[in-house]
PDB file of N, CA and C in Angstrom:
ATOM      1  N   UNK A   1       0.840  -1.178   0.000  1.00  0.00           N
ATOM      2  CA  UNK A   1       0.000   0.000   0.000  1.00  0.00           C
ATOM      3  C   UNK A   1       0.889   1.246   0.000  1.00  0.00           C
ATOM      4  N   UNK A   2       0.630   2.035  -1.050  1.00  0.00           N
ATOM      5  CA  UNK A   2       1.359   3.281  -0.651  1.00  0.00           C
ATOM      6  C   UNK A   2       0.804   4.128  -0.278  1.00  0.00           C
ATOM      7  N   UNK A   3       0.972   5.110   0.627  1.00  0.00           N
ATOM      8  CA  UNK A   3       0.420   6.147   1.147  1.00  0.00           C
ATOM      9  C   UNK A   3       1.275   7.501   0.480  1.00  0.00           C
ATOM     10  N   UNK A   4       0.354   8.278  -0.253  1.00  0.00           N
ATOM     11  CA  UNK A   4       0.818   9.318  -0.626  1.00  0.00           C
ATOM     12  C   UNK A   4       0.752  10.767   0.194  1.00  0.00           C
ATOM     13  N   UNK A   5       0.449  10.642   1.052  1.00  0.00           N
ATOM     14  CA  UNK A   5       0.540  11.596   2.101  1.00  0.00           C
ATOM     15  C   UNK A   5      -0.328  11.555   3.237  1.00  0.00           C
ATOM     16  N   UNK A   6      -0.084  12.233   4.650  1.00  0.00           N
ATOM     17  CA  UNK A   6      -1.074  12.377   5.393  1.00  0.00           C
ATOM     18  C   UNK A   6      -1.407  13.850   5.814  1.00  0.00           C
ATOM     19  N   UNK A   7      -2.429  14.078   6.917  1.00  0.00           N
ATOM     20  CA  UNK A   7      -2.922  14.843   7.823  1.00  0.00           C
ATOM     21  C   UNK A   7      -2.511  14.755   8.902  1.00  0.00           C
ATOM     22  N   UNK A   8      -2.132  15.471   9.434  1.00  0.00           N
ATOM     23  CA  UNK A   8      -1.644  15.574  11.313  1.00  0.00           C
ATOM     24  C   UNK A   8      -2.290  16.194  11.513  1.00  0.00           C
ATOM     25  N   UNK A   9      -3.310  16.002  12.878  1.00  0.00           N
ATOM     26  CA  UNK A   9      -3.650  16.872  13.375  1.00  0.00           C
ATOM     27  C   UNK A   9      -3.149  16.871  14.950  1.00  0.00           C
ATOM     28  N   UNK A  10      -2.679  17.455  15.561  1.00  0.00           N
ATOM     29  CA  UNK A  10      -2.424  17.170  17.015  1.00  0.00           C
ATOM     30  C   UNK A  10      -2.736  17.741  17.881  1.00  0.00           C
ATOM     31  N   UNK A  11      -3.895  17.450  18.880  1.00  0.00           N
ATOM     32  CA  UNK A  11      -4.633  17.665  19.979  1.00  0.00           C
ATOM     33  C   UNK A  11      -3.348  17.933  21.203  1.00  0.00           C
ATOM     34  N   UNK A  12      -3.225  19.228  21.149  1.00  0.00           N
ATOM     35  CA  UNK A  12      -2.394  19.750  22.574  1.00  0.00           C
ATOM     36  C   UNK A  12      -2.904  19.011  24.081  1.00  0.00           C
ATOM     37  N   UNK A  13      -4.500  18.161  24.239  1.00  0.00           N
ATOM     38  CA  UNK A  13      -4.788  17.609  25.347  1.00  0.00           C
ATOM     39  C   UNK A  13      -3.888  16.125  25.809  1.00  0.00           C
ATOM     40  N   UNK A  14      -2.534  15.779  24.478  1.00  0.00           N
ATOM     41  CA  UNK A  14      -2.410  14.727  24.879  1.00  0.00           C
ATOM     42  C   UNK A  14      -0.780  14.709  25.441  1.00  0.00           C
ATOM     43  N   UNK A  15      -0.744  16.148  25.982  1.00  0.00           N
ATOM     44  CA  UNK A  15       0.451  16.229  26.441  1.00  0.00           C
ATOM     45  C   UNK A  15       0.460  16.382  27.882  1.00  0.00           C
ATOM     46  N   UNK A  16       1.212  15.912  28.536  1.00  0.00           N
ATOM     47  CA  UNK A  16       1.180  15.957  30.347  1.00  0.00           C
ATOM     48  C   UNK A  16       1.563  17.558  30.346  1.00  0.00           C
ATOM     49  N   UNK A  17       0.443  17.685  31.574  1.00  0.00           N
ATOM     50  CA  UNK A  17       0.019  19.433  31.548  1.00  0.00           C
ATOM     51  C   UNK A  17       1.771  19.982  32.290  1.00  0.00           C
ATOM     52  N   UNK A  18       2.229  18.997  32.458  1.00  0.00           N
ATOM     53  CA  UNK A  18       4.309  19.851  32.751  1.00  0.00           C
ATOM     54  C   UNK A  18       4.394  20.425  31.541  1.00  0.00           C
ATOM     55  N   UNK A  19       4.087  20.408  30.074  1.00  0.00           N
ATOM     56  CA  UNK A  19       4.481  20.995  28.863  1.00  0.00           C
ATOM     57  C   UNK A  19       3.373  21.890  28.607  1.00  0.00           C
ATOM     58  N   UNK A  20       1.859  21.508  28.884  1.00  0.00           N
ATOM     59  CA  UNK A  20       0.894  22.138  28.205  1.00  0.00           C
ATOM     60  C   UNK A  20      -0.514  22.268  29.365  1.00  0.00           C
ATOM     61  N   UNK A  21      -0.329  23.439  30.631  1.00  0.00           N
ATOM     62  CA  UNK A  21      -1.096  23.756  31.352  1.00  0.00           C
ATOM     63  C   UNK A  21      -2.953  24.125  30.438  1.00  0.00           C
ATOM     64  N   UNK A  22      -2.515  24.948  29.621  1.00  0.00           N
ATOM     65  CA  UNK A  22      -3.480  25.793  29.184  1.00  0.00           C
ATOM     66  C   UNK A  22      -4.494  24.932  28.184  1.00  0.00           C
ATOM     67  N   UNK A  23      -5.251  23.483  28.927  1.00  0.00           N
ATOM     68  CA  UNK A  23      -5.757  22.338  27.665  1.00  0.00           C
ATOM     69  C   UNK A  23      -6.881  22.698  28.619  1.00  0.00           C
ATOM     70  N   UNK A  24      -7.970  21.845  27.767  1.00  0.00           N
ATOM     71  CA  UNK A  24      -9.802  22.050  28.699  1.00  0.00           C
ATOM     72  C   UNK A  24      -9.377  20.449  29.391  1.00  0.00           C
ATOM     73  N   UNK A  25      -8.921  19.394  28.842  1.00  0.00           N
ATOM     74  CA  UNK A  25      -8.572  17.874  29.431  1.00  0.00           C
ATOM     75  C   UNK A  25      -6.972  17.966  29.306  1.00  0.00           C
ATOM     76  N   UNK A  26      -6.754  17.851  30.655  1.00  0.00           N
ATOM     77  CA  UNK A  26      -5.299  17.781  31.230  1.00  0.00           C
ATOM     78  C   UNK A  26      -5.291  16.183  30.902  1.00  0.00           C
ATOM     79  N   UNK A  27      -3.921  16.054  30.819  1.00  0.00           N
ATOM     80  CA  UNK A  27      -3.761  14.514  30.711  1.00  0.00           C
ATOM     81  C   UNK A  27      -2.119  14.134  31.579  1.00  0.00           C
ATOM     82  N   UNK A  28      -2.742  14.050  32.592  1.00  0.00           N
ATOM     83  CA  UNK A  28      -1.709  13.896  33.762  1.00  0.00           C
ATOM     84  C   UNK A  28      -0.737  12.430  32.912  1.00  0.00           C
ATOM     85  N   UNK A  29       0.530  12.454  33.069  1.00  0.00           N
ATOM     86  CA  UNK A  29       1.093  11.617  32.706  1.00  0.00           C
ATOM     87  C   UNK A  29       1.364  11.239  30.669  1.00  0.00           C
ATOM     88  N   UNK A  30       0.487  12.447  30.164  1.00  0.00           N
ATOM     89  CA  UNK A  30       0.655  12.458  29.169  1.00  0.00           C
ATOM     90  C   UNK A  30       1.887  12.436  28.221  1.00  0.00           C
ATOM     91  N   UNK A  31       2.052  12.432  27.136  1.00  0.00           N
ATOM     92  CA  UNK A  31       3.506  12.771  26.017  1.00  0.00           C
ATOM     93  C   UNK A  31       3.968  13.929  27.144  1.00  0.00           C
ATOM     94  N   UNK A  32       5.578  13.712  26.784  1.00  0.00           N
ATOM     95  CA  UNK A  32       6.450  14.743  26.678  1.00  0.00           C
ATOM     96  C   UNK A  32       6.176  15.591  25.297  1.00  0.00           C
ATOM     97  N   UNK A  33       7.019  16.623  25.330  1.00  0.00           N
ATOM     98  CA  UNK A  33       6.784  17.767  23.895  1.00  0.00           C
ATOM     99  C   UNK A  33       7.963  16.795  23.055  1.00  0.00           C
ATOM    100  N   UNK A  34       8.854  16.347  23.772  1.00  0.00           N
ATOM    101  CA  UNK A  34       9.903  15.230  23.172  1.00  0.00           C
ATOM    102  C   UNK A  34       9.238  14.301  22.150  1.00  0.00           C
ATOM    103  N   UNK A  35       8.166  13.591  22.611  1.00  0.00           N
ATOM    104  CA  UNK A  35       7.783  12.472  22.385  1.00  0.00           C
ATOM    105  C   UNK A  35       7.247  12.838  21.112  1.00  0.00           C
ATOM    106  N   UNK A  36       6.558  14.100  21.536  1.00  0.00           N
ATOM    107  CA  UNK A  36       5.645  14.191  20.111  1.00  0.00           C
ATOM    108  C   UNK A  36       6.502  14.754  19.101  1.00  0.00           C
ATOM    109  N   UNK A  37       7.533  15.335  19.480  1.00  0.00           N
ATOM    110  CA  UNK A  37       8.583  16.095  18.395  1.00  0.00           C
ATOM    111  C   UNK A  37       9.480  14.102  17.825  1.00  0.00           C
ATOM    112  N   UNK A  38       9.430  13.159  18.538  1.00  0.00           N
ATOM    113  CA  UNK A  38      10.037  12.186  17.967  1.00  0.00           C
ATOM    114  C   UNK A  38       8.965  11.090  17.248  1.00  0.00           C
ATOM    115  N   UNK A  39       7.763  11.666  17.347  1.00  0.00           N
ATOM    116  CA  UNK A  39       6.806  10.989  16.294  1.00  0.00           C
ATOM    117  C   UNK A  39       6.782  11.849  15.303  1.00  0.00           C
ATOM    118  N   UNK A  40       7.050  13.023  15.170  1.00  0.00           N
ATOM    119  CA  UNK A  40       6.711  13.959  14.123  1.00  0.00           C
ATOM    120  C   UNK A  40       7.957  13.835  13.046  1.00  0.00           C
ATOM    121  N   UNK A  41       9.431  13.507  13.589  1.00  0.00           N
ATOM    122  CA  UNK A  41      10.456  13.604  12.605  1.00  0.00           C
ATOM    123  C   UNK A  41      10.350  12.402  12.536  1.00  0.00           C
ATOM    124  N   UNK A  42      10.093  11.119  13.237  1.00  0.00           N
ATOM    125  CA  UNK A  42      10.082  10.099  12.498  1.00  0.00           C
ATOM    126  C   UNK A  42       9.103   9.151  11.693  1.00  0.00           C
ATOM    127  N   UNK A  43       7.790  10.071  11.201  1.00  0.00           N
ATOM    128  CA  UNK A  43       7.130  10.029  10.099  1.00  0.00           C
ATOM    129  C   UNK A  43       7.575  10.001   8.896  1.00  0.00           C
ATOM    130  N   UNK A  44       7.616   8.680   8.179  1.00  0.00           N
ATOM    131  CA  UNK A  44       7.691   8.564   7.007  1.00  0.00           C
ATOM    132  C   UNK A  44       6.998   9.189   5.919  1.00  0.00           C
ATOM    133  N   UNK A  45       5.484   9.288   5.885  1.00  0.00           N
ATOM    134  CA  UNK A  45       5.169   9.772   5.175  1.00  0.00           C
ATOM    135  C   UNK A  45       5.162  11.479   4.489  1.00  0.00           C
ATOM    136  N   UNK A  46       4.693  11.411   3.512  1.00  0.00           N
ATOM    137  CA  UNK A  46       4.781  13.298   3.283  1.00  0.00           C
ATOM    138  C   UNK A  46       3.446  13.495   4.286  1.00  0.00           C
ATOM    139  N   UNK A  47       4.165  14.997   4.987  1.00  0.00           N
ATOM    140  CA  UNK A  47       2.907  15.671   5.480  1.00  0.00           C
ATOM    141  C   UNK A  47       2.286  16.826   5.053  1.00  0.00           C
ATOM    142  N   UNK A  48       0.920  16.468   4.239  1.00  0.00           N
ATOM    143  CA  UNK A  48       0.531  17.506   3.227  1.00  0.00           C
ATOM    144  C   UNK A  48      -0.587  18.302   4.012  1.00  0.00           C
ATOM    145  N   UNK A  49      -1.025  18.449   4.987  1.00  0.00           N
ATOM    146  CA  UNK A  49      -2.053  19.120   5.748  1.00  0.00           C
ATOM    147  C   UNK A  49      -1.891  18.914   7.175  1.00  0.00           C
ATOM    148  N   UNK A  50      -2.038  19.794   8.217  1.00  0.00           N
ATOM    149  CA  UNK A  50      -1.298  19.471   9.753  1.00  0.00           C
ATOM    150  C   UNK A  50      -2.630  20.655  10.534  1.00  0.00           C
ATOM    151  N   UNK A  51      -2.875  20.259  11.755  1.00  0.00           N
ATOM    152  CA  UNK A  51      -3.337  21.292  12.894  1.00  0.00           C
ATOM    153  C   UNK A  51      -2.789  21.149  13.803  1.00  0.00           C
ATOM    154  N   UNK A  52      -2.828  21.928  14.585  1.00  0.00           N
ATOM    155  CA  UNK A  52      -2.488  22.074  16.090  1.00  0.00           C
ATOM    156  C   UNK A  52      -3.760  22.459  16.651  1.00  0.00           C
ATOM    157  N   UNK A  53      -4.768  21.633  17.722  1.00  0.00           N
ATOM    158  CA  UNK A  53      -5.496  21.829  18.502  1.00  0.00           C
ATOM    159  C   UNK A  53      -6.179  21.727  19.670  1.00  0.00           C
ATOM    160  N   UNK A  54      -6.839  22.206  20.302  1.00  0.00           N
ATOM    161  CA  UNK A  54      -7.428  22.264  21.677  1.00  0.00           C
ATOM    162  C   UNK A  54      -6.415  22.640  22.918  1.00  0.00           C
ATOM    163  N   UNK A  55      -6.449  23.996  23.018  1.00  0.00           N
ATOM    164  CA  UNK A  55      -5.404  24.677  23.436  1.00  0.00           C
ATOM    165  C   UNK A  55      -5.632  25.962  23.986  1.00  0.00           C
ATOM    166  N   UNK A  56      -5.907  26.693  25.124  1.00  0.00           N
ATOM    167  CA  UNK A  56      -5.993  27.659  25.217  1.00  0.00           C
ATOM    168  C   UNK A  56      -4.886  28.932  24.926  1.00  0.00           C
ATOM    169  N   UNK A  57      -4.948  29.885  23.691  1.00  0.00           N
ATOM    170  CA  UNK A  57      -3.626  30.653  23.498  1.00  0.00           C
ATOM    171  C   UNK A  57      -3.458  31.617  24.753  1.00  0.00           C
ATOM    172  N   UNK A  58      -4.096  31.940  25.660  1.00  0.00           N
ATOM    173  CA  UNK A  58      -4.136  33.296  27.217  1.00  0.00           C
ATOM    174  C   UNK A  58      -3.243  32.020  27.729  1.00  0.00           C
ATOM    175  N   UNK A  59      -2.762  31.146  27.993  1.00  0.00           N
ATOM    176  CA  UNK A  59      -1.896  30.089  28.826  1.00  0.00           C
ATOM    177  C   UNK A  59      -0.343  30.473  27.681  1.00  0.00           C
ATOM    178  N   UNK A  60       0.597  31.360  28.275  1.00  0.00           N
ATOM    179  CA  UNK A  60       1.535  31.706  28.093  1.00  0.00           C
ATOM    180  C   UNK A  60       2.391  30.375  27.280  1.00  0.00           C
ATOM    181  N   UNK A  61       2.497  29.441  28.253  1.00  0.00           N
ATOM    182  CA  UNK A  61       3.317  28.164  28.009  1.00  0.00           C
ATOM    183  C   UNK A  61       2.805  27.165  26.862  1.00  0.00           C
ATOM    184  N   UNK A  62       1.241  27.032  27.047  1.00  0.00           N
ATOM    185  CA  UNK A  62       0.802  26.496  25.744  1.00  0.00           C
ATOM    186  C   UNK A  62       0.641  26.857  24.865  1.00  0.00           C
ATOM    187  N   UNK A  63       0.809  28.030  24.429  1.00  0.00           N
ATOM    188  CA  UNK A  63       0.981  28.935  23.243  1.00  0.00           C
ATOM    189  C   UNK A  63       1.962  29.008  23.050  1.00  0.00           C
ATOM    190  N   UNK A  64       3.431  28.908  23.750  1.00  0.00           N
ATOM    191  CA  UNK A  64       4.579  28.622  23.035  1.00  0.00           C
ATOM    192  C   UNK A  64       5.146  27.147  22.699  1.00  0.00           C
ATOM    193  N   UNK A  65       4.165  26.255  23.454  1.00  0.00           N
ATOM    194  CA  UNK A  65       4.092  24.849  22.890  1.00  0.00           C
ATOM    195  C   UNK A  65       3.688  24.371  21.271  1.00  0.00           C
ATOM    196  N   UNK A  66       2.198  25.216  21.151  1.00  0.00           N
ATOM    197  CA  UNK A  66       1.373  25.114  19.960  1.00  0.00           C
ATOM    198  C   UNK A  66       2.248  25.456  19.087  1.00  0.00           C
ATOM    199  N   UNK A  67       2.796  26.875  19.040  1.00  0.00           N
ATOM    200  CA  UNK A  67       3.533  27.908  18.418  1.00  0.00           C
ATOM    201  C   UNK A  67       4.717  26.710  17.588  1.00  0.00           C
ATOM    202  N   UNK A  68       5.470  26.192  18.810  1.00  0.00           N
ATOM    203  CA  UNK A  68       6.542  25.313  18.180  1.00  0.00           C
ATOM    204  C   UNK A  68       6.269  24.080  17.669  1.00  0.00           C
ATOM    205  N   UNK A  69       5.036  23.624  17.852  1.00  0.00           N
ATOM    206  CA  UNK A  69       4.078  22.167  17.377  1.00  0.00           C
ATOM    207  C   UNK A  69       3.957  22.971  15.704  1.00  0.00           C
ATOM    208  N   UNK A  70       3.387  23.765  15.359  1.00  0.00           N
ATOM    209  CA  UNK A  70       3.154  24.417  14.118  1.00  0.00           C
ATOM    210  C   UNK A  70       4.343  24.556  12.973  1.00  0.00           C
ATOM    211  N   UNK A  71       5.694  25.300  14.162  1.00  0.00           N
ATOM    212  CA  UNK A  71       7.258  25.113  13.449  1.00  0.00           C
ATOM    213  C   UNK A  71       7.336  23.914  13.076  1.00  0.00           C
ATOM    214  N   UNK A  72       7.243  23.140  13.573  1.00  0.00           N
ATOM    215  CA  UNK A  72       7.883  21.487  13.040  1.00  0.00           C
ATOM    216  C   UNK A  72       7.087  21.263  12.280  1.00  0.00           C
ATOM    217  N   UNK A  73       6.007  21.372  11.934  1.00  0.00           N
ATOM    218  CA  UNK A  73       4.818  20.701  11.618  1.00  0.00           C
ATOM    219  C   UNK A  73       5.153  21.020   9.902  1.00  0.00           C
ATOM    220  N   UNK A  74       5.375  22.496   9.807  1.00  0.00           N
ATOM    221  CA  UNK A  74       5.360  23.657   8.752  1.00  0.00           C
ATOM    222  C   UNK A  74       7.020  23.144   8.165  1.00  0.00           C
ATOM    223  N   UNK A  75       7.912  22.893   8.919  1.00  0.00           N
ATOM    224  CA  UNK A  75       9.263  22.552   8.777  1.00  0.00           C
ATOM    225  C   UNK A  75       9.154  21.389   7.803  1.00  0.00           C
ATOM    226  N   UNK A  76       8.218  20.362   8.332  1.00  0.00           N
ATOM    227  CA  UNK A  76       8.234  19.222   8.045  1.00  0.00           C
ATOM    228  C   UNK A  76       7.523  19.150   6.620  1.00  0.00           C
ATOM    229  N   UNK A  77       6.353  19.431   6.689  1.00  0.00           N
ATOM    230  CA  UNK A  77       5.752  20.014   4.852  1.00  0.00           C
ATOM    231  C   UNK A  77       6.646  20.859   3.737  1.00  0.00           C
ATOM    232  N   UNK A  78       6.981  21.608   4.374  1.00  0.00           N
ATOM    233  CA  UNK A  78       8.248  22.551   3.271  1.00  0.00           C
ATOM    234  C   UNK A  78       9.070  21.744   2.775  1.00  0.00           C
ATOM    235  N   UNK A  79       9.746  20.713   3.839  1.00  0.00           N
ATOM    236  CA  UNK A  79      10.179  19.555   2.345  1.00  0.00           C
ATOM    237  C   UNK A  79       9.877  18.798   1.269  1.00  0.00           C
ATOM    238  N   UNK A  80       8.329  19.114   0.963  1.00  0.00           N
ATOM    239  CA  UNK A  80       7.955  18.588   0.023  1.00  0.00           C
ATOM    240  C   UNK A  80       8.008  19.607  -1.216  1.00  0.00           C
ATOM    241  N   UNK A  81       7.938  19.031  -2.337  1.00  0.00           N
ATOM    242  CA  UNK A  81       8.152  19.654  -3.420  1.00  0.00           C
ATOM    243  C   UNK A  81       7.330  21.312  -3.601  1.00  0.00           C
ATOM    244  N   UNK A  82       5.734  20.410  -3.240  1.00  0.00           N
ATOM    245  CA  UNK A  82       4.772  21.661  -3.831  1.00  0.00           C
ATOM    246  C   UNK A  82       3.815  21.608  -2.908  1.00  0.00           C
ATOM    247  N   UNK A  83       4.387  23.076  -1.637  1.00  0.00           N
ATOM    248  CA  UNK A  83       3.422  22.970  -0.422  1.00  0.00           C
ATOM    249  C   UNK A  83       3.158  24.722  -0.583  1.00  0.00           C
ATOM    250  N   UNK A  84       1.599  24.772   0.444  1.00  0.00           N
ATOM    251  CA  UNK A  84       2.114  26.140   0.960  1.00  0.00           C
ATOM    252  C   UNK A  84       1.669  26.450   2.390  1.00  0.00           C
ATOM    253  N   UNK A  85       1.667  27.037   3.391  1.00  0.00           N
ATOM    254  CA  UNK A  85       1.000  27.091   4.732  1.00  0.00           C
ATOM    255  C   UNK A  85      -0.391  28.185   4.640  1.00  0.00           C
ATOM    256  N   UNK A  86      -1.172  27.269   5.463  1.00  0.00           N
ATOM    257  CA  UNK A  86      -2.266  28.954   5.698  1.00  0.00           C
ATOM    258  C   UNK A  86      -2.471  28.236   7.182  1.00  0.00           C
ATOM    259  N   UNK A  87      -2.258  29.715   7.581  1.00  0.00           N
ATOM    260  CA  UNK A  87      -2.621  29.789   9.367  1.00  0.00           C
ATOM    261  C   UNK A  87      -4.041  30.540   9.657  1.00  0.00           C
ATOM    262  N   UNK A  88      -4.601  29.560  10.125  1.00  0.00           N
ATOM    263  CA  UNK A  88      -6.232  30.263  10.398  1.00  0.00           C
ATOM    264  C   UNK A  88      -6.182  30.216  12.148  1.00  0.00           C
ATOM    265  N   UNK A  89      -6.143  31.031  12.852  1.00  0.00           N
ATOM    266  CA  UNK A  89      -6.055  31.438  14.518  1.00  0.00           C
ATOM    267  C   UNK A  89      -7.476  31.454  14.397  1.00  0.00           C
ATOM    268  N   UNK A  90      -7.301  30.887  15.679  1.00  0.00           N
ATOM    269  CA  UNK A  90      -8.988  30.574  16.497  1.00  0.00           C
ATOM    270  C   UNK A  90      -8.617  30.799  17.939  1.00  0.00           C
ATOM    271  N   UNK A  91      -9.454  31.124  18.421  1.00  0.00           N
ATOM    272  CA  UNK A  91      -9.765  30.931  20.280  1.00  0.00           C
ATOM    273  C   UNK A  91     -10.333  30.313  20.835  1.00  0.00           C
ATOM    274  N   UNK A  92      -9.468  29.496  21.545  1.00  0.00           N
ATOM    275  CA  UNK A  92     -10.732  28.619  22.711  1.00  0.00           C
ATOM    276  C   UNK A  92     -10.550  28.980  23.848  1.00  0.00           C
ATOM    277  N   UNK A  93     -11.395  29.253  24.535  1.00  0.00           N
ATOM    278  CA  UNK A  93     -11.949  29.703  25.773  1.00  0.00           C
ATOM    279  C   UNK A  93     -12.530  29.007  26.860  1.00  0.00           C
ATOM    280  N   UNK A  94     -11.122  27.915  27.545  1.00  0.00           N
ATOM    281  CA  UNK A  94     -11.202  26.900  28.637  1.00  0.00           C
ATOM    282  C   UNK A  94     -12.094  27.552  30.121  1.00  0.00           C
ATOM    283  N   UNK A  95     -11.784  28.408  30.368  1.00  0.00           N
ATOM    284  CA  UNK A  95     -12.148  29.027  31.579  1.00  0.00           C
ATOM    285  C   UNK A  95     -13.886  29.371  31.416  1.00  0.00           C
ATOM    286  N   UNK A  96     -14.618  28.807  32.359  1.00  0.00           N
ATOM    287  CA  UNK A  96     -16.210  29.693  32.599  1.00  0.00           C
ATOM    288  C   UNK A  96     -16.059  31.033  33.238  1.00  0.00           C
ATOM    289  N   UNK A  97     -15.084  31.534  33.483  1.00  0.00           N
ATOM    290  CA  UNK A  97     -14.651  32.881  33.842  1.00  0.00           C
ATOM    291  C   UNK A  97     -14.327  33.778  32.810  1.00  0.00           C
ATOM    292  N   UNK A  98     -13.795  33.524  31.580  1.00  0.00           N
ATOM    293  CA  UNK A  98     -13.524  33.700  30.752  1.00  0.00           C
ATOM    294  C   UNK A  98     -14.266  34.726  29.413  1.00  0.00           C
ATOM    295  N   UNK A  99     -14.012  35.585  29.468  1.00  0.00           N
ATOM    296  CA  UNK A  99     -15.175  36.701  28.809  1.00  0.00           C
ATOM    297  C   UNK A  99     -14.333  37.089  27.688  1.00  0.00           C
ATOM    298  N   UNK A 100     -15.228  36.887  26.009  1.00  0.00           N
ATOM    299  CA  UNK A 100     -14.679  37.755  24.903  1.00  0.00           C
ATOM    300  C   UNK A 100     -15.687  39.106  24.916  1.00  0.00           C
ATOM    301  N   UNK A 101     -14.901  40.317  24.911  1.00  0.00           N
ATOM    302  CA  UNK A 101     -15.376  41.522  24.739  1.00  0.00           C
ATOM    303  C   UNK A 101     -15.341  41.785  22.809  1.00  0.00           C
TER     304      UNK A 101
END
């Protein structure tokens, strides 16, 4: 079977909240940022479409998690012949305290 490319999408909830406080489902004991950076370079396939999600960006630390989940992600597609990136920002809003004006 050949696989001519995939989709990544990667749910920031599946990282142990030591890397990624700012998730709506903490996952105590979850991936290191390691772990997932050593599934991501050692993907064989081309990666022709990628997300980064479920993540609050107001959580300082998980926004520079996401931020660098996106670098690799974007790193990793640019080696293909004929790519291009589009970044669509969204907000999620973990907190019931939490007010968009």
């Amino acid at each position: 079977m050949c696989v001519k490319g995939v989709y990544i999408s990667v749910d920031v909830d599946c990282l142990d909240p030591t890397f990624a406080p700012g998730v709506s489902h903490i996952e105590p004991g979850g991936l290191s940022f390691h772990d997932v950076l050593n599934i991501l370079h050692n993907l064989q396939a081309d990666v022709v479409a990628a997300d980064v999600v479920e993540f609050n960006p107001m959580d300082e630390m998980t926004a520079m998690v996401a931020a660098k989940l996106v670098r690799e992600l974007t790193a990793k597609m640019s080696k293909m012949k004929d790519w291009c990136v589009c970044v669509v920002p969204s907000l999620e809003l973990n907190h019931q305290n939490t007010k968009m004006f």
